[in-house]
Protein backbone atom coordinates (compact mmCIF):
# COMPACT_ATOMS: atom_id res chain seq x y z
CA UNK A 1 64.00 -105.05 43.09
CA UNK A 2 65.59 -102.47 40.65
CA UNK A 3 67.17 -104.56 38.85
CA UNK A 4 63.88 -106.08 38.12
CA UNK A 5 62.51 -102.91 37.31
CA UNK A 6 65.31 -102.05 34.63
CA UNK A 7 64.86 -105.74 33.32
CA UNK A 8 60.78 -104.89 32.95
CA UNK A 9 61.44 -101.25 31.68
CA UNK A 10 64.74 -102.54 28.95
CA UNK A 11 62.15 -105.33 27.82
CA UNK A 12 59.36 -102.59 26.86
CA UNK A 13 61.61 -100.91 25.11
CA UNK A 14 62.42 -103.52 23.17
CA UNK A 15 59.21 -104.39 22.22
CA UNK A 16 58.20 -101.05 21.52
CA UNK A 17 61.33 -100.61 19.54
CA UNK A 18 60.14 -103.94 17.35
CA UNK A 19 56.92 -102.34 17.42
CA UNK A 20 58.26 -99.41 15.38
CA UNK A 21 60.59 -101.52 13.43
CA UNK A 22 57.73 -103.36 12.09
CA UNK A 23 55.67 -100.01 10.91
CA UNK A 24 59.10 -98.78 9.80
CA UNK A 25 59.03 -101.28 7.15
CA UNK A 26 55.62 -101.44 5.93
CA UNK A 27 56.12 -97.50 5.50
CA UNK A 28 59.72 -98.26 3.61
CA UNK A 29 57.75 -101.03 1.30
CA UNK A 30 54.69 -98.59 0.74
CA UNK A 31 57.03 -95.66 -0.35
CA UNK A 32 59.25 -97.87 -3.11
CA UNK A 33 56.02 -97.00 -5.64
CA UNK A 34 56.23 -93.72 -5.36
CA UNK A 35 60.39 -93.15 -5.80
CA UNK A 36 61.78 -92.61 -9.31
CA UNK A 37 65.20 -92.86 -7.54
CA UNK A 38 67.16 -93.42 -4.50
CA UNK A 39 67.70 -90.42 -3.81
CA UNK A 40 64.00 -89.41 -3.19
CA UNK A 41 63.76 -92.95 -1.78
CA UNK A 42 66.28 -91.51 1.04
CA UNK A 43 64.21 -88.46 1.82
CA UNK A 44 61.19 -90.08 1.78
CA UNK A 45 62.90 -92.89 4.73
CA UNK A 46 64.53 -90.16 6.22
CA UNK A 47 61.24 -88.06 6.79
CA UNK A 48 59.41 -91.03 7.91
CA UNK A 49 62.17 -91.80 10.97
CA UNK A 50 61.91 -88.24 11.78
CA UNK A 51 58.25 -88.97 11.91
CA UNK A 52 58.46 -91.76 14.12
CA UNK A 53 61.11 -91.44 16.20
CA UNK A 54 61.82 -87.82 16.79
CA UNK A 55 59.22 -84.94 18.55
CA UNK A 56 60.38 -81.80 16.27
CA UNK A 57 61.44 -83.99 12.95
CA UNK A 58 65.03 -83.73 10.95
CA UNK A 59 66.68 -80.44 10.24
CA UNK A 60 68.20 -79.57 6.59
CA UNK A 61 71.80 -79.79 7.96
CA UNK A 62 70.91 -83.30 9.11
CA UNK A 63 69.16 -84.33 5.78
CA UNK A 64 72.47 -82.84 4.71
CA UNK A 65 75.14 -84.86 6.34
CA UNK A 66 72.17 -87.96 6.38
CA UNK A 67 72.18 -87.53 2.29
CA UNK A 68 74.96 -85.91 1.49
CA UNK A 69 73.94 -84.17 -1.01
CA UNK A 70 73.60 -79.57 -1.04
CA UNK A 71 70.60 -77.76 0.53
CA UNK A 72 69.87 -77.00 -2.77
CA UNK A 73 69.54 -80.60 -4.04
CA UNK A 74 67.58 -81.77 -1.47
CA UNK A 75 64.57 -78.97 -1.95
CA UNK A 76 64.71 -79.66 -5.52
CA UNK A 77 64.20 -83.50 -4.48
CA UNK A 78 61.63 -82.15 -1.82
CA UNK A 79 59.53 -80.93 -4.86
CA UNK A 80 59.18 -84.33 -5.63
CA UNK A 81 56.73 -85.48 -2.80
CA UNK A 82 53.59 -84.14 -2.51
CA UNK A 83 53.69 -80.58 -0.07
CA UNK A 84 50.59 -81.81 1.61
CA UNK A 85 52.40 -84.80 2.93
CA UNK A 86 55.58 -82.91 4.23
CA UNK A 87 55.10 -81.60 8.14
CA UNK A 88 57.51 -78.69 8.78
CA UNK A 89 58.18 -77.08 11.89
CA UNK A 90 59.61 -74.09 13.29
CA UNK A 91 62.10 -73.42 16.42
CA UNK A 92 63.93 -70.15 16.55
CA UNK A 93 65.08 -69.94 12.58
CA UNK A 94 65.38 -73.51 12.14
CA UNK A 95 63.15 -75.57 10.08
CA UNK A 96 62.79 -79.18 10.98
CA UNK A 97 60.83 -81.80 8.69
CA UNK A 98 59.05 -85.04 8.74
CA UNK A 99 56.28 -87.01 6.51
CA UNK A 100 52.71 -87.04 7.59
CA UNK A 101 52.13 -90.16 8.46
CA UNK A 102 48.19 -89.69 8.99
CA UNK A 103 48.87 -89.24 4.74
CA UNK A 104 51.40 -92.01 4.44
CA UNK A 105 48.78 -94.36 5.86
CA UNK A 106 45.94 -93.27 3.98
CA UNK A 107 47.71 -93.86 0.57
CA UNK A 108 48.26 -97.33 1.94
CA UNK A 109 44.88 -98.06 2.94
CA UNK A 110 43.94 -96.39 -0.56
CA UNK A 111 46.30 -98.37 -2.38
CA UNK A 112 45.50 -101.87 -0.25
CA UNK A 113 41.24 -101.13 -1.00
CA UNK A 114 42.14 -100.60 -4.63
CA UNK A 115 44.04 -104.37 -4.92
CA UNK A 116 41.56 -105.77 -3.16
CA UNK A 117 38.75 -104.33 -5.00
CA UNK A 118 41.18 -105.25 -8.53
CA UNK A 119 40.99 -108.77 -7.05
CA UNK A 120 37.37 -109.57 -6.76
């Protein structure tokens, strides 16, 4: 019987998991227009996972070590993106970021209505 349940609960997971994977991606492919370089293109991905997969987002030490590139790099590269998309948060005197992806997904939709409509 339990090992049924951890069979049942390890196979949600995993779809959930490919569920993400799957959005993960389409974010990734949507945010290749808007990178100049790869350097934004890693903040931008980085932003989004924090997004998706964590509850308070990704600290600067993180982006840090994730990038490896100074504090001072990465907020010049954080100009970059639009502030409106950015979602910080604060706990204790830490920041903690991640991309909006209410935002994220109306650019997409924007974009996808405007190839459509380029189409016809």
């Amino acid at each position: 019987m339990q090992l049924e349940m951890i069979f049942i609960s390890m196979k949600d997971l995993k779809k959930s998991l490919e569920e993400k994977l799957s959005i993960w991606r389409k974010y990734e492919k949507a945010i290749e227009h808007y990178c100049s370089n790869s350097d934004l293109y890693n903040l931008y991905s980085l932003l989004i996972q924090a997004a998706m997969f964590s509850e308070k987002g990704i600290s600067m030490i993180e982006l840090q070590q994730n990038m490896n590139k100074s504090k001072y790099i990465i907020k010049g590269i954080f100009e970059k993106i639009p502030s409106d998309m950015i979602v910080i948060k604060k706990k204790s005197n830490f920041k903690f970021y991640s991309l909006s992806l209410e935002k994220l997904n109306a650019i997409i939709l924007e974009e996808s209505v405007k190839s459509i409509t380029k189409s016809e």
